[in-house]
N, C-alpha and C. Protein backbone atom coordinates (compact mmCIF):
# COMPACT_ATOMS: atom_id res chain seq x y z
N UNK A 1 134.41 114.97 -12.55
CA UNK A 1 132.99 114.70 -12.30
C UNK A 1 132.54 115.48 -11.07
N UNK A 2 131.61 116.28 -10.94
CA UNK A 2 131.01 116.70 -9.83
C UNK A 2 130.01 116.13 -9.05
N UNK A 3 129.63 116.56 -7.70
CA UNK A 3 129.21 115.80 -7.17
C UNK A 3 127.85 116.66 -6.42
N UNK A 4 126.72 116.32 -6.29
CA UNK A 4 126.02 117.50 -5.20
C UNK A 4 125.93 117.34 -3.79
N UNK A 5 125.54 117.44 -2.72
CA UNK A 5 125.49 117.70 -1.37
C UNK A 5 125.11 115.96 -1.49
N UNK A 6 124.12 116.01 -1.71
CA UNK A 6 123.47 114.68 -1.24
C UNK A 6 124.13 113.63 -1.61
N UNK A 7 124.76 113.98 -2.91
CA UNK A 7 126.06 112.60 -3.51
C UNK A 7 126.89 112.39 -2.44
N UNK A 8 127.69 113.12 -2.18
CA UNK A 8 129.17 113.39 -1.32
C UNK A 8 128.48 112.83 -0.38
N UNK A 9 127.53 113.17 0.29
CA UNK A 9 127.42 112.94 1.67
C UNK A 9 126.57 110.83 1.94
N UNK A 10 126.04 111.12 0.70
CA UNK A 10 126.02 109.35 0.24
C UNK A 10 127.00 108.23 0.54
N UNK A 11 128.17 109.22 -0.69
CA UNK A 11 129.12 108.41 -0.77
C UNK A 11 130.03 108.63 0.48
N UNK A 12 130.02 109.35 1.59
CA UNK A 12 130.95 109.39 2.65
C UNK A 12 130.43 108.46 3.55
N UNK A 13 129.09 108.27 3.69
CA UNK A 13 128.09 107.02 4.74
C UNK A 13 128.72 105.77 4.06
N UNK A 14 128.42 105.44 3.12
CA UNK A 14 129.09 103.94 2.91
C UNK A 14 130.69 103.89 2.93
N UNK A 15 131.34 104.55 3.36
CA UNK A 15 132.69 104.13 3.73
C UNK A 15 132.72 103.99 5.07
N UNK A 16 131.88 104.30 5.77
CA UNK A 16 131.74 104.36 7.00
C UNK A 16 131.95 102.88 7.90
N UNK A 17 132.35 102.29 8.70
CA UNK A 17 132.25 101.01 9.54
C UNK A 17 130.68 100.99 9.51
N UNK A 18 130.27 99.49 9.56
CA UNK A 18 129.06 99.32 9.78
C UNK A 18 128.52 99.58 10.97
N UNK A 19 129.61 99.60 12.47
CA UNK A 19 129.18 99.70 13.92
C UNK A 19 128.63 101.09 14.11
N UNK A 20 129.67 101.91 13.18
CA UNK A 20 129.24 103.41 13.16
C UNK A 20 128.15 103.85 12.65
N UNK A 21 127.62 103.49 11.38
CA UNK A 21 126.05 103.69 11.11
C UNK A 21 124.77 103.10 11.84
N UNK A 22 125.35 102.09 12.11
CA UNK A 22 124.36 101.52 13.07
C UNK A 22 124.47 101.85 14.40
N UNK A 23 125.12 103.11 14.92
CA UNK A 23 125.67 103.43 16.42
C UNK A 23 124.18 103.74 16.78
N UNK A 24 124.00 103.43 18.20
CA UNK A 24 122.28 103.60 18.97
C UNK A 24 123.09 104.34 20.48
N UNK A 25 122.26 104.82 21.24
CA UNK A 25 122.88 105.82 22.32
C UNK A 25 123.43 104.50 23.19
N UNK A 26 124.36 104.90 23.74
CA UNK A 26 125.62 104.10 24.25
C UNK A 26 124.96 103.87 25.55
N UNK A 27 124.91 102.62 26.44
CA UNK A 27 124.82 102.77 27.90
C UNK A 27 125.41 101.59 27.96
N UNK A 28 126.20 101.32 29.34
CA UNK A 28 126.95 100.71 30.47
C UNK A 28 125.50 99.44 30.55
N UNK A 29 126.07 98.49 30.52
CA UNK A 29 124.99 97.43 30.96
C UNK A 29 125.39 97.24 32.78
N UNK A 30 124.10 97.31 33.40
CA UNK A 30 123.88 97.42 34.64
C UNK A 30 124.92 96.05 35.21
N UNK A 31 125.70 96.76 36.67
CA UNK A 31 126.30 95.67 36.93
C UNK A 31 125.86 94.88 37.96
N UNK A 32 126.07 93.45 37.85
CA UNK A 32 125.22 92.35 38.47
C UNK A 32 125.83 91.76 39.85
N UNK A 33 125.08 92.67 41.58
CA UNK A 33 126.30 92.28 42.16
C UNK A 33 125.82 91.77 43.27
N UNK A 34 127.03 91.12 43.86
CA UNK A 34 126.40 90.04 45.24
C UNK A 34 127.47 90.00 45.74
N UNK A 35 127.49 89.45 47.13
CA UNK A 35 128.61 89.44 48.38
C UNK A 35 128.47 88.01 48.67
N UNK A 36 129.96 87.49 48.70
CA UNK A 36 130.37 86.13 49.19
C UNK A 36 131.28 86.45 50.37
N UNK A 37 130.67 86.20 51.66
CA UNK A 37 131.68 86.65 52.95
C UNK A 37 131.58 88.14 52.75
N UNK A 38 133.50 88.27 52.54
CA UNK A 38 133.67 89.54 52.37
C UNK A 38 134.08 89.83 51.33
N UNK A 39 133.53 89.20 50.18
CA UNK A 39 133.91 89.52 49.10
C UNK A 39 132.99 90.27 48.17
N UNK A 40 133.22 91.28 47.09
CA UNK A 40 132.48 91.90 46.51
C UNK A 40 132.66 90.85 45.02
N UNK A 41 131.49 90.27 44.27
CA UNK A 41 131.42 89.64 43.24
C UNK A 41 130.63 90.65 41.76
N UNK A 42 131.04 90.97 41.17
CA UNK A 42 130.71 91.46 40.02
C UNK A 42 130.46 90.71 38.89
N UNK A 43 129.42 89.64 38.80
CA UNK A 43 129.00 88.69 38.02
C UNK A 43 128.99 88.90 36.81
N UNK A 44 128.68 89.90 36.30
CA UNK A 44 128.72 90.37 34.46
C UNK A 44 129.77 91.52 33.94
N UNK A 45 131.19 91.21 34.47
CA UNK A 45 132.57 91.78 34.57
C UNK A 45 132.67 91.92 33.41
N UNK A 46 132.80 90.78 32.94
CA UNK A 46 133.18 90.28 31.64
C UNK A 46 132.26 90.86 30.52
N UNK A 47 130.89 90.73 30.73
CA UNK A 47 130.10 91.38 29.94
C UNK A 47 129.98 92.76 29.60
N UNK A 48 130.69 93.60 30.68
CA UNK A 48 131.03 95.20 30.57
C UNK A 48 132.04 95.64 29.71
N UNK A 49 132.94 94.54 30.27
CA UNK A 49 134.31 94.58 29.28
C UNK A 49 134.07 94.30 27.49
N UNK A 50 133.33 93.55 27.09
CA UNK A 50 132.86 93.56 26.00
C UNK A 50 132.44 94.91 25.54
N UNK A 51 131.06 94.98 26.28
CA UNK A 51 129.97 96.19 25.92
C UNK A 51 130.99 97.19 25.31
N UNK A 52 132.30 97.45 26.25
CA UNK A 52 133.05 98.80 26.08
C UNK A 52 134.00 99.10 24.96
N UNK A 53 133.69 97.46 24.42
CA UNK A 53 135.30 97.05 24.02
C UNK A 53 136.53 97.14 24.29
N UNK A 54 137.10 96.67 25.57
CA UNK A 54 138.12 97.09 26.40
C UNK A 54 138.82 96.00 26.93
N UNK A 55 139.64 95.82 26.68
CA UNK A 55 140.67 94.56 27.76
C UNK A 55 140.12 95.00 29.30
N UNK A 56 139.42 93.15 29.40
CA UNK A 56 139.25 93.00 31.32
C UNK A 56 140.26 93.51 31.87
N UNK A 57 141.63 93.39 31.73
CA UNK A 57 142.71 93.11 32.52
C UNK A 57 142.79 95.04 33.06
N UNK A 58 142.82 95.84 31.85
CA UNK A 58 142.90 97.21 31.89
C UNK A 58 141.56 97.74 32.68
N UNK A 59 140.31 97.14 32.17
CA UNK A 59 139.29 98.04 33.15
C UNK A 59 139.53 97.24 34.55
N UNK A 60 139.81 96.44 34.60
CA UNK A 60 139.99 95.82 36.70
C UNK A 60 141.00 96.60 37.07
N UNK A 61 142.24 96.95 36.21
CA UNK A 61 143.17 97.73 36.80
C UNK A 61 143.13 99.26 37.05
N UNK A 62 142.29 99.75 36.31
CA UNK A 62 141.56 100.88 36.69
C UNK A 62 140.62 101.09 37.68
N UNK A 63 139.45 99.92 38.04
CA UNK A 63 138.67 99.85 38.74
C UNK A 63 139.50 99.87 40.17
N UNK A 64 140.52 98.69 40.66
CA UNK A 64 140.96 98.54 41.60
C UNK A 64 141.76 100.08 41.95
N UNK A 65 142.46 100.66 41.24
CA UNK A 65 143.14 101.64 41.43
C UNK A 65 141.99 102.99 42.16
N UNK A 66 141.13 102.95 41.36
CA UNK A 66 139.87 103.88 41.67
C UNK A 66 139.18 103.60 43.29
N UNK A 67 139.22 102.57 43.65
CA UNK A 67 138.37 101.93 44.37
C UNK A 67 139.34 102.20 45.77
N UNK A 68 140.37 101.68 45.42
CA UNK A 68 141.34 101.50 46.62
C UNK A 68 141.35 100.03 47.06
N UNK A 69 141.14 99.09 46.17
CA UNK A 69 141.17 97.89 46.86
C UNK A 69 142.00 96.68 46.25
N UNK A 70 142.23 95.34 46.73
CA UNK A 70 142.30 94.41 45.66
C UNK A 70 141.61 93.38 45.32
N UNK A 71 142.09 93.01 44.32
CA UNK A 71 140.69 91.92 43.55
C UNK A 71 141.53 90.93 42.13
N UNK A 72 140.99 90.25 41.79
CA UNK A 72 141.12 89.35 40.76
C UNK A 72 139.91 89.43 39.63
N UNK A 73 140.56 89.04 38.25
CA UNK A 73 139.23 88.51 37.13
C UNK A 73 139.26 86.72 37.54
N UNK A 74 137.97 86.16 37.98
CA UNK A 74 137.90 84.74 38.02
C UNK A 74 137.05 84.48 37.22
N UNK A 75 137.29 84.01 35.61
CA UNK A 75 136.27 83.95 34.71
C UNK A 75 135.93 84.75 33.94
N UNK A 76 134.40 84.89 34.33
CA UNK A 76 134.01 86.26 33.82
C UNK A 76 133.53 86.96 34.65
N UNK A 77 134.10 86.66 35.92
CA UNK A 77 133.40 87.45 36.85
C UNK A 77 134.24 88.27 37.35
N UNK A 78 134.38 89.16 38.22
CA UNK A 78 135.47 90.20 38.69
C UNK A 78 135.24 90.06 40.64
N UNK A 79 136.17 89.77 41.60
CA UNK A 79 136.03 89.67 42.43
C UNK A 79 136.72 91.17 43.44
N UNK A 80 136.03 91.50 44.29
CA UNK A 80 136.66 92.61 45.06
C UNK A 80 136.93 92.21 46.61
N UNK A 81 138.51 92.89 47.31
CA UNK A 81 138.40 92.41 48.41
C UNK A 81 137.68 93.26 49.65
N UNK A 82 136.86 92.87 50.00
CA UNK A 82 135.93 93.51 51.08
C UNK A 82 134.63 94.07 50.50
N UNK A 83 133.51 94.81 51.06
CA UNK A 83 132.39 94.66 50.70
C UNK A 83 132.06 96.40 50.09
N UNK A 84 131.66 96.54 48.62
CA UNK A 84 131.83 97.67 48.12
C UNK A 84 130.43 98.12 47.52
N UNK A 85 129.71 99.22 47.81
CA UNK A 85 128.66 99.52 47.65
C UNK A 85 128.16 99.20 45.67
N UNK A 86 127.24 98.99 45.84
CA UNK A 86 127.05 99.33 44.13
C UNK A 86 127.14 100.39 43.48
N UNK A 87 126.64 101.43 44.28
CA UNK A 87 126.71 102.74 43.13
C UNK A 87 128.09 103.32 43.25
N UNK A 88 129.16 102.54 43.90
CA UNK A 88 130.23 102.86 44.18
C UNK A 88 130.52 102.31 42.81
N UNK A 89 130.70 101.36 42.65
CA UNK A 89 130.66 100.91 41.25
C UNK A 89 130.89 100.95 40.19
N UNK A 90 129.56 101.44 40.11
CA UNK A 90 129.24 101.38 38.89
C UNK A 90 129.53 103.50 38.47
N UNK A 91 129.44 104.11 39.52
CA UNK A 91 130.20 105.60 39.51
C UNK A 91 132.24 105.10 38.78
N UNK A 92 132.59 104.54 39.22
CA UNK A 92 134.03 104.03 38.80
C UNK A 92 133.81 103.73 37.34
N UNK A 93 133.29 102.86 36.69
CA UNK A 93 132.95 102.31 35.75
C UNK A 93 132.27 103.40 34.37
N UNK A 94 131.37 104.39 34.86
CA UNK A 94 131.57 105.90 34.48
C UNK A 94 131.93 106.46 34.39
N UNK A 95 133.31 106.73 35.31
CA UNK A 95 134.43 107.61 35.13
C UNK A 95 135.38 107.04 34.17
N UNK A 96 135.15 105.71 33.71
CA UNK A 96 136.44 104.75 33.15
C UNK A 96 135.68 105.23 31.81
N UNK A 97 134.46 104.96 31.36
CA UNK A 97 134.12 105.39 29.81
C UNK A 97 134.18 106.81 29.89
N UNK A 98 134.21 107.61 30.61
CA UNK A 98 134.18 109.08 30.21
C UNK A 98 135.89 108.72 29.40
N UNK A 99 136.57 108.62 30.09
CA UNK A 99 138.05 108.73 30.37
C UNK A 99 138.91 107.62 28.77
N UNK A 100 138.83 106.66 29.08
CA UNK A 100 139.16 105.23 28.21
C UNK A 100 138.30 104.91 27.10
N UNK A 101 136.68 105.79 27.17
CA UNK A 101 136.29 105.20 26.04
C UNK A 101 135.55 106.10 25.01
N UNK A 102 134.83 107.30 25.50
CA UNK A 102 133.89 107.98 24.64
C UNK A 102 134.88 109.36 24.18
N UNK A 103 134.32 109.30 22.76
CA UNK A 103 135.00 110.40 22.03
C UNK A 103 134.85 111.85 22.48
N UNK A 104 136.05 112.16 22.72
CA UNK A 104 135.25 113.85 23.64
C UNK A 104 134.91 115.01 22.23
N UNK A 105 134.95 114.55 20.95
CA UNK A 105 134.18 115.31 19.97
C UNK A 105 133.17 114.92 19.75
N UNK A 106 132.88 113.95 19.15
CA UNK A 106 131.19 113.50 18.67
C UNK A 106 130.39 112.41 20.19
N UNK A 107 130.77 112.16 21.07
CA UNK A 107 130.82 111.33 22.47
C UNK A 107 130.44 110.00 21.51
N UNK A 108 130.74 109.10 21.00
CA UNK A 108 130.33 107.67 20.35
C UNK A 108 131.96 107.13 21.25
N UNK A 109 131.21 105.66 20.93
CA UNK A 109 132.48 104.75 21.66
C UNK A 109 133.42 103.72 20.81
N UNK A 110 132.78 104.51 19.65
CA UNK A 110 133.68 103.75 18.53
C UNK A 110 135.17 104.49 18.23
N UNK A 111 135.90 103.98 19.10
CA UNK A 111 136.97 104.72 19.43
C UNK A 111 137.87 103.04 20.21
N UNK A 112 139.44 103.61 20.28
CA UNK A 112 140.18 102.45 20.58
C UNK A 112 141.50 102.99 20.71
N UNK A 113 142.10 102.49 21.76
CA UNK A 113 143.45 103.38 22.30
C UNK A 113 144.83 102.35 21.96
N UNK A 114 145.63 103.49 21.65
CA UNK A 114 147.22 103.09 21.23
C UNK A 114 147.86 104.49 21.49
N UNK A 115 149.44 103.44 21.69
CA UNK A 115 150.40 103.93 22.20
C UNK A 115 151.28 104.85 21.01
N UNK A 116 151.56 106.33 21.43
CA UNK A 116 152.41 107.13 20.53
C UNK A 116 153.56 107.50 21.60
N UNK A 117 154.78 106.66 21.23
CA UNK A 117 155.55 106.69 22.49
C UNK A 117 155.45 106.57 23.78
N UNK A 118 154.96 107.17 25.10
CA UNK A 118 155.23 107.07 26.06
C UNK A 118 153.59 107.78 26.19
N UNK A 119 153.21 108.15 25.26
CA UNK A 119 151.39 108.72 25.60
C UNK A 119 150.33 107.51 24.97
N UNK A 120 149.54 107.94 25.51
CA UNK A 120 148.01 106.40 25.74
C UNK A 120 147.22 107.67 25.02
N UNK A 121 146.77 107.35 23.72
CA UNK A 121 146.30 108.42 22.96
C UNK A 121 144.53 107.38 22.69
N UNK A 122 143.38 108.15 22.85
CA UNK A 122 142.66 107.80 22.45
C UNK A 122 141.83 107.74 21.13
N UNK A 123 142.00 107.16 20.11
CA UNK A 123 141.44 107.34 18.44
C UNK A 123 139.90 107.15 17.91
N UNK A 124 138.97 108.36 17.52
CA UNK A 124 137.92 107.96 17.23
C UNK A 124 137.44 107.16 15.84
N UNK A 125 137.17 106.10 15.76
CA UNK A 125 136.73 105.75 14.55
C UNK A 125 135.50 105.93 13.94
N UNK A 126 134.75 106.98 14.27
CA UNK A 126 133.32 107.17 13.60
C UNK A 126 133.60 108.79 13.36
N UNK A 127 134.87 109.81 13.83
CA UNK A 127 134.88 111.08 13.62
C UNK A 127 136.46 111.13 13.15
N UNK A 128 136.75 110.00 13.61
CA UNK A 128 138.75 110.63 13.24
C UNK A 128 139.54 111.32 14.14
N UNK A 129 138.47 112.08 15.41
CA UNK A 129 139.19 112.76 16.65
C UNK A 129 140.16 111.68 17.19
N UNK A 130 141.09 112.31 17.92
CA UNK A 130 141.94 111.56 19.02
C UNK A 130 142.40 112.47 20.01
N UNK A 131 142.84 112.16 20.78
CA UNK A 131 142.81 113.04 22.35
C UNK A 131 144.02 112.39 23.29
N UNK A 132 145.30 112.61 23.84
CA UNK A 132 145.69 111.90 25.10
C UNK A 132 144.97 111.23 26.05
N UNK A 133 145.20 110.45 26.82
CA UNK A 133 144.00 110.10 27.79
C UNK A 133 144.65 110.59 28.73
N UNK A 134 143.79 111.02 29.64
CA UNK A 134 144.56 112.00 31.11
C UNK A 134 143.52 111.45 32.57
N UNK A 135 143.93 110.64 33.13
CA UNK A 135 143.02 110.34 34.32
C UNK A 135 142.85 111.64 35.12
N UNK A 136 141.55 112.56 35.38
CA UNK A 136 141.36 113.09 36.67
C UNK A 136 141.96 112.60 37.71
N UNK A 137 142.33 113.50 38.79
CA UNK A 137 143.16 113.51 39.75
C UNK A 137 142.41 114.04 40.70
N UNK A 138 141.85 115.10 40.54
CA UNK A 138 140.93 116.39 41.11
C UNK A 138 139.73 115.59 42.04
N UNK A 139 139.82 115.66 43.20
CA UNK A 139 139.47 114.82 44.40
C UNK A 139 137.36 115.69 44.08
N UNK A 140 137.06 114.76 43.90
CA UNK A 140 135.36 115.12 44.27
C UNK A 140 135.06 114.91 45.75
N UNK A 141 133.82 115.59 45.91
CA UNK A 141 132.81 115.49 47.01
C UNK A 141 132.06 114.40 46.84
N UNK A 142 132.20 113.14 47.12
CA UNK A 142 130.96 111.81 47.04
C UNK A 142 129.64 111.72 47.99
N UNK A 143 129.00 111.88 47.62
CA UNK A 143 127.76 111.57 48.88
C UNK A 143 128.58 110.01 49.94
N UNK A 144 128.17 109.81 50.82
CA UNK A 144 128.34 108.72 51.64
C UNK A 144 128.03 107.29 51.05
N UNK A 145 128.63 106.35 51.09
CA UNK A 145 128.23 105.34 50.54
C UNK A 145 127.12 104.71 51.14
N UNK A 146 127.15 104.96 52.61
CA UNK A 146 126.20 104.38 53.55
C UNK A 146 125.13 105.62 54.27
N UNK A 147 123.81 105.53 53.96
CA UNK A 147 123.18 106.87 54.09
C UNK A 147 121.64 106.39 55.21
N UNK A 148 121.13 107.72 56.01
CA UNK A 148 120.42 106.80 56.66
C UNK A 148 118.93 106.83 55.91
N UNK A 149 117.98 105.98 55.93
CA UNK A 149 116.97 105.36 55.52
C UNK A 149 117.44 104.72 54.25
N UNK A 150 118.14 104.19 54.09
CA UNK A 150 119.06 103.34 52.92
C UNK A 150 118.79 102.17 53.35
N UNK A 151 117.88 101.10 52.41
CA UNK A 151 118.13 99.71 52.47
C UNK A 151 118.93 99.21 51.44
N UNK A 152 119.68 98.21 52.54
CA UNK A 152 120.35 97.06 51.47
C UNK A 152 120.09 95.60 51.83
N UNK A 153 120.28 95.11 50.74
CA UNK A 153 120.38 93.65 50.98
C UNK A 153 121.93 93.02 51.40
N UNK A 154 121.93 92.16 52.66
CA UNK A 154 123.68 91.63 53.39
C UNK A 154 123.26 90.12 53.99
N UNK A 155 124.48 89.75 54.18
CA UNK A 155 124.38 88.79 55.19
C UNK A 155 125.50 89.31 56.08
N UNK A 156 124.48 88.30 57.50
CA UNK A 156 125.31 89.09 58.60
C UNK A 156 126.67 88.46 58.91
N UNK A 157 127.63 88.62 59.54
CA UNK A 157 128.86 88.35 58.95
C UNK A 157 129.59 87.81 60.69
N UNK A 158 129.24 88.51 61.48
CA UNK A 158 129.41 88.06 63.21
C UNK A 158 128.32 88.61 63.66
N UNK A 159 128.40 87.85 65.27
CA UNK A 159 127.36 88.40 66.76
C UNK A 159 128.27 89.36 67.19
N UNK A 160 127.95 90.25 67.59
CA UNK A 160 128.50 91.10 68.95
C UNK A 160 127.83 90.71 70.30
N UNK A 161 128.66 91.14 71.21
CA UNK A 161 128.57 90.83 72.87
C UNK A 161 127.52 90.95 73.04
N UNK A 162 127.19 91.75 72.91
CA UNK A 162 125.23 92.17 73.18
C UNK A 162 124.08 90.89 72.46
N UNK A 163 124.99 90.41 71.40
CA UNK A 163 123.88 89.38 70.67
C UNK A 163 123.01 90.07 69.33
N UNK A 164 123.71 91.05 68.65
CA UNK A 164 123.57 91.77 67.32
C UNK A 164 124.11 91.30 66.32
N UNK A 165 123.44 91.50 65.22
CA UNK A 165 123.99 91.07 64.27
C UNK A 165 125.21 91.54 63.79
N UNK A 166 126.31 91.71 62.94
CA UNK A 166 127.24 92.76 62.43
C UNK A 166 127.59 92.37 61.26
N UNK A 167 127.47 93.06 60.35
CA UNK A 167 127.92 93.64 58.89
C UNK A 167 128.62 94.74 58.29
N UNK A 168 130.00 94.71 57.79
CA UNK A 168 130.93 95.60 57.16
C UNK A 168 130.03 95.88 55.95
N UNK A 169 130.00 97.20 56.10
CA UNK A 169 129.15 98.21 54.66
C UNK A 169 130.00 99.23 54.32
N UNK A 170 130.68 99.01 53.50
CA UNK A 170 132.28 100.17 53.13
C UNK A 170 132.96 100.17 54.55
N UNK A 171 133.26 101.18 54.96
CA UNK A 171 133.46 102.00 56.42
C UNK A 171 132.95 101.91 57.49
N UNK A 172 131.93 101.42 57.06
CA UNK A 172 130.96 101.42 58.40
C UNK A 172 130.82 99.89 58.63
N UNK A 173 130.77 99.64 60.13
CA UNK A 173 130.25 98.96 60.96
C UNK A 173 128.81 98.99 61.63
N UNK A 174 128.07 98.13 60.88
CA UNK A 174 126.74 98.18 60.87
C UNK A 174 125.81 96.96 62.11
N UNK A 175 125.44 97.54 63.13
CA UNK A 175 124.93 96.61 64.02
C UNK A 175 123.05 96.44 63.81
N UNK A 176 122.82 95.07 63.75
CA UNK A 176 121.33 94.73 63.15
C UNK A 176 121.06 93.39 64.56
N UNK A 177 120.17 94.15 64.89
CA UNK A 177 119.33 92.92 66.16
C UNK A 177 118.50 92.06 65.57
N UNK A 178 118.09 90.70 66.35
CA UNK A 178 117.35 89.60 65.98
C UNK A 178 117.90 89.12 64.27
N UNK A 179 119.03 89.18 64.40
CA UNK A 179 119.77 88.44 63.32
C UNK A 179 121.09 87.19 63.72
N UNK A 180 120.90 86.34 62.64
CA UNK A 180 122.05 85.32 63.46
C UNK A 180 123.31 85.50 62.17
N UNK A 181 124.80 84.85 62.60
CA UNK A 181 125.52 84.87 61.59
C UNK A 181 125.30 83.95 60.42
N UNK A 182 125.30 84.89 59.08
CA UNK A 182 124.89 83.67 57.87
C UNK A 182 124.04 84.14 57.13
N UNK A 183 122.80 84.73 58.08
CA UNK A 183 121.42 85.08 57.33
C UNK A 183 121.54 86.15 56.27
N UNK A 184 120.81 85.79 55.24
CA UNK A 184 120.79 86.88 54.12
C UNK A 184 119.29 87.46 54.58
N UNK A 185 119.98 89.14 54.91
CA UNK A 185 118.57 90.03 54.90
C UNK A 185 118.60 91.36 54.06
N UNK A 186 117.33 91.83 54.72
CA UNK A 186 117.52 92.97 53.76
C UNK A 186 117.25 93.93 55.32
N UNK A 187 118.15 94.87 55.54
CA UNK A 187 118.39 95.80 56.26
C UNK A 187 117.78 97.28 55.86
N UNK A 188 117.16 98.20 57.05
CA UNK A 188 117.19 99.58 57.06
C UNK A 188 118.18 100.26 58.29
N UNK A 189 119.08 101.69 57.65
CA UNK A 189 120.10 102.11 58.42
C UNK A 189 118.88 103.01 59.00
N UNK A 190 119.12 102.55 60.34
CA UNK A 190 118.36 103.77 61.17
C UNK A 190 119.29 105.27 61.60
N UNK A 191 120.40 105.10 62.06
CA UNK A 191 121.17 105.92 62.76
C UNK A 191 122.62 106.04 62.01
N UNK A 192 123.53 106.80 62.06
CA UNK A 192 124.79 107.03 62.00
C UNK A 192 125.82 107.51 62.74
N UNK A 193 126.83 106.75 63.53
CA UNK A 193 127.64 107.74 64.18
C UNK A 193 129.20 107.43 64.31
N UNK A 194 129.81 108.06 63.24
CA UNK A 194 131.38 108.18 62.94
C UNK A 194 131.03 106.90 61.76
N UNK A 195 131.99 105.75 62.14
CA UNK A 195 131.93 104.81 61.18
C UNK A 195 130.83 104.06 61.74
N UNK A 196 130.05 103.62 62.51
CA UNK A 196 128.93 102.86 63.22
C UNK A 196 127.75 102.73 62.80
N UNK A 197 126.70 102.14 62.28
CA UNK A 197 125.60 102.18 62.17
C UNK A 197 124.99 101.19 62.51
N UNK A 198 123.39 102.03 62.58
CA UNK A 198 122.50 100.63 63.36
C UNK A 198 121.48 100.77 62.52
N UNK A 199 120.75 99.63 62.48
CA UNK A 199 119.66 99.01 61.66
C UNK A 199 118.65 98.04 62.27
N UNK A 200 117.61 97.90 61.31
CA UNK A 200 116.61 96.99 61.77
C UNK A 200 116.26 95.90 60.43
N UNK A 201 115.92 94.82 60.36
CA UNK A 201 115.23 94.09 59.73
C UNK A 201 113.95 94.21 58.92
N UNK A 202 114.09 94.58 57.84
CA UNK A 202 112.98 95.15 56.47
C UNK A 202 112.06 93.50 56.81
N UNK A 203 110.96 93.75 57.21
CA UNK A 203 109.79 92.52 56.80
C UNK A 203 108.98 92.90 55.57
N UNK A 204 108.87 92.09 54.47
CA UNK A 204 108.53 92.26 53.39
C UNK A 204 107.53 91.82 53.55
């Protein structure tokens, strides 16, 4: 029996997974984040881990490795130790779907990784590609996590001698006047010098 263009290509769509015909452009759902002390909280951890289809346990262990830090899954939330910028983040979390999840032939994320001996091979299920997975190594140039005319939202965390506020922001040691310990504000970095910064109080 023969078949024409439009047959074949008919009959190749309905064998298809339903996720794959219905694939819509892929994005990272924004991550949801807040500071307890000195802790970095990633409230919709769990919800990323879905989105990607990916074991929590594997993207935290990537994340932490990336990051340089440690942390726990509590729930569905993902906890970090010390205080970690957002676009720090959620840049990690980009490098993890380039890497762990999107097909480097057709880029869809209908794809899912297994082991061929001693290699972590990545398999596409909407093209049939597969690929080794190979973490970059190759050290980038990052902009600063902490930049000046940059507001963030903190709470202040100690007084200094002088009677300043102080807040850990990555690296930096951030000094904010007419603040007490506790208060949640929203800060502007005025100055920078080495790891040090100073700020003032955003009135909204």
């Amino acid at each position: 029996m023969e078949y024409d263009y439009k047959s074949l290509l008919e009959r190749a769509r309905k064998k298809l997974p339903e996720k794959v015909k219905e694939h819509s452009r892929f994005e990272i759902p924004a991550c949801q984040i807040l500071y307890e002390g000195n802790t970095t909280v990633i409230r919709n951890f769990a919800d990323i881990a879905d989105a990607i289809n990916r074991e929590p346990q594997h993207l935290m262990a990537s994340l932490l490795k990336e990051l340089g830090t440690a942390g726990s899954i509590d729930g569905r939330r993902a906890l970090l130790k010390g205080k970690v910028i957002g676009r720090q983040i959620e840049s990690k979390f980009k490098d993890y779907v380039e890497t762990f999840v999107l097909c480097s032939e057709c880029r869809k994320p209908d794809t899912h990784l297994e082991k061929e001996g001693r290699i972590l091979v990545l398999r596409c299920d909407a093209c049939g590609a597969h690929r080794p997975v190979t973490v970059k190594t190759t050290k980038t140039t990052e902009a600063p996590a902490v930049s000046e005319g940059s507001i963030y939202e903190v709470v202040i965390q100690d007084i200094s001698r002088r009677g300043d506020g102080v807040v850990k922001l990555d690296r930096y040691t951030v000094f904010v006047p007419n603040t007490t310990k506790g208060s949640n504000v929203k800060i502007k970095i005025e100055k920078i010098s080495g790891n040090v910064a100073f700020a003032h109080v955003v009135v909204e």
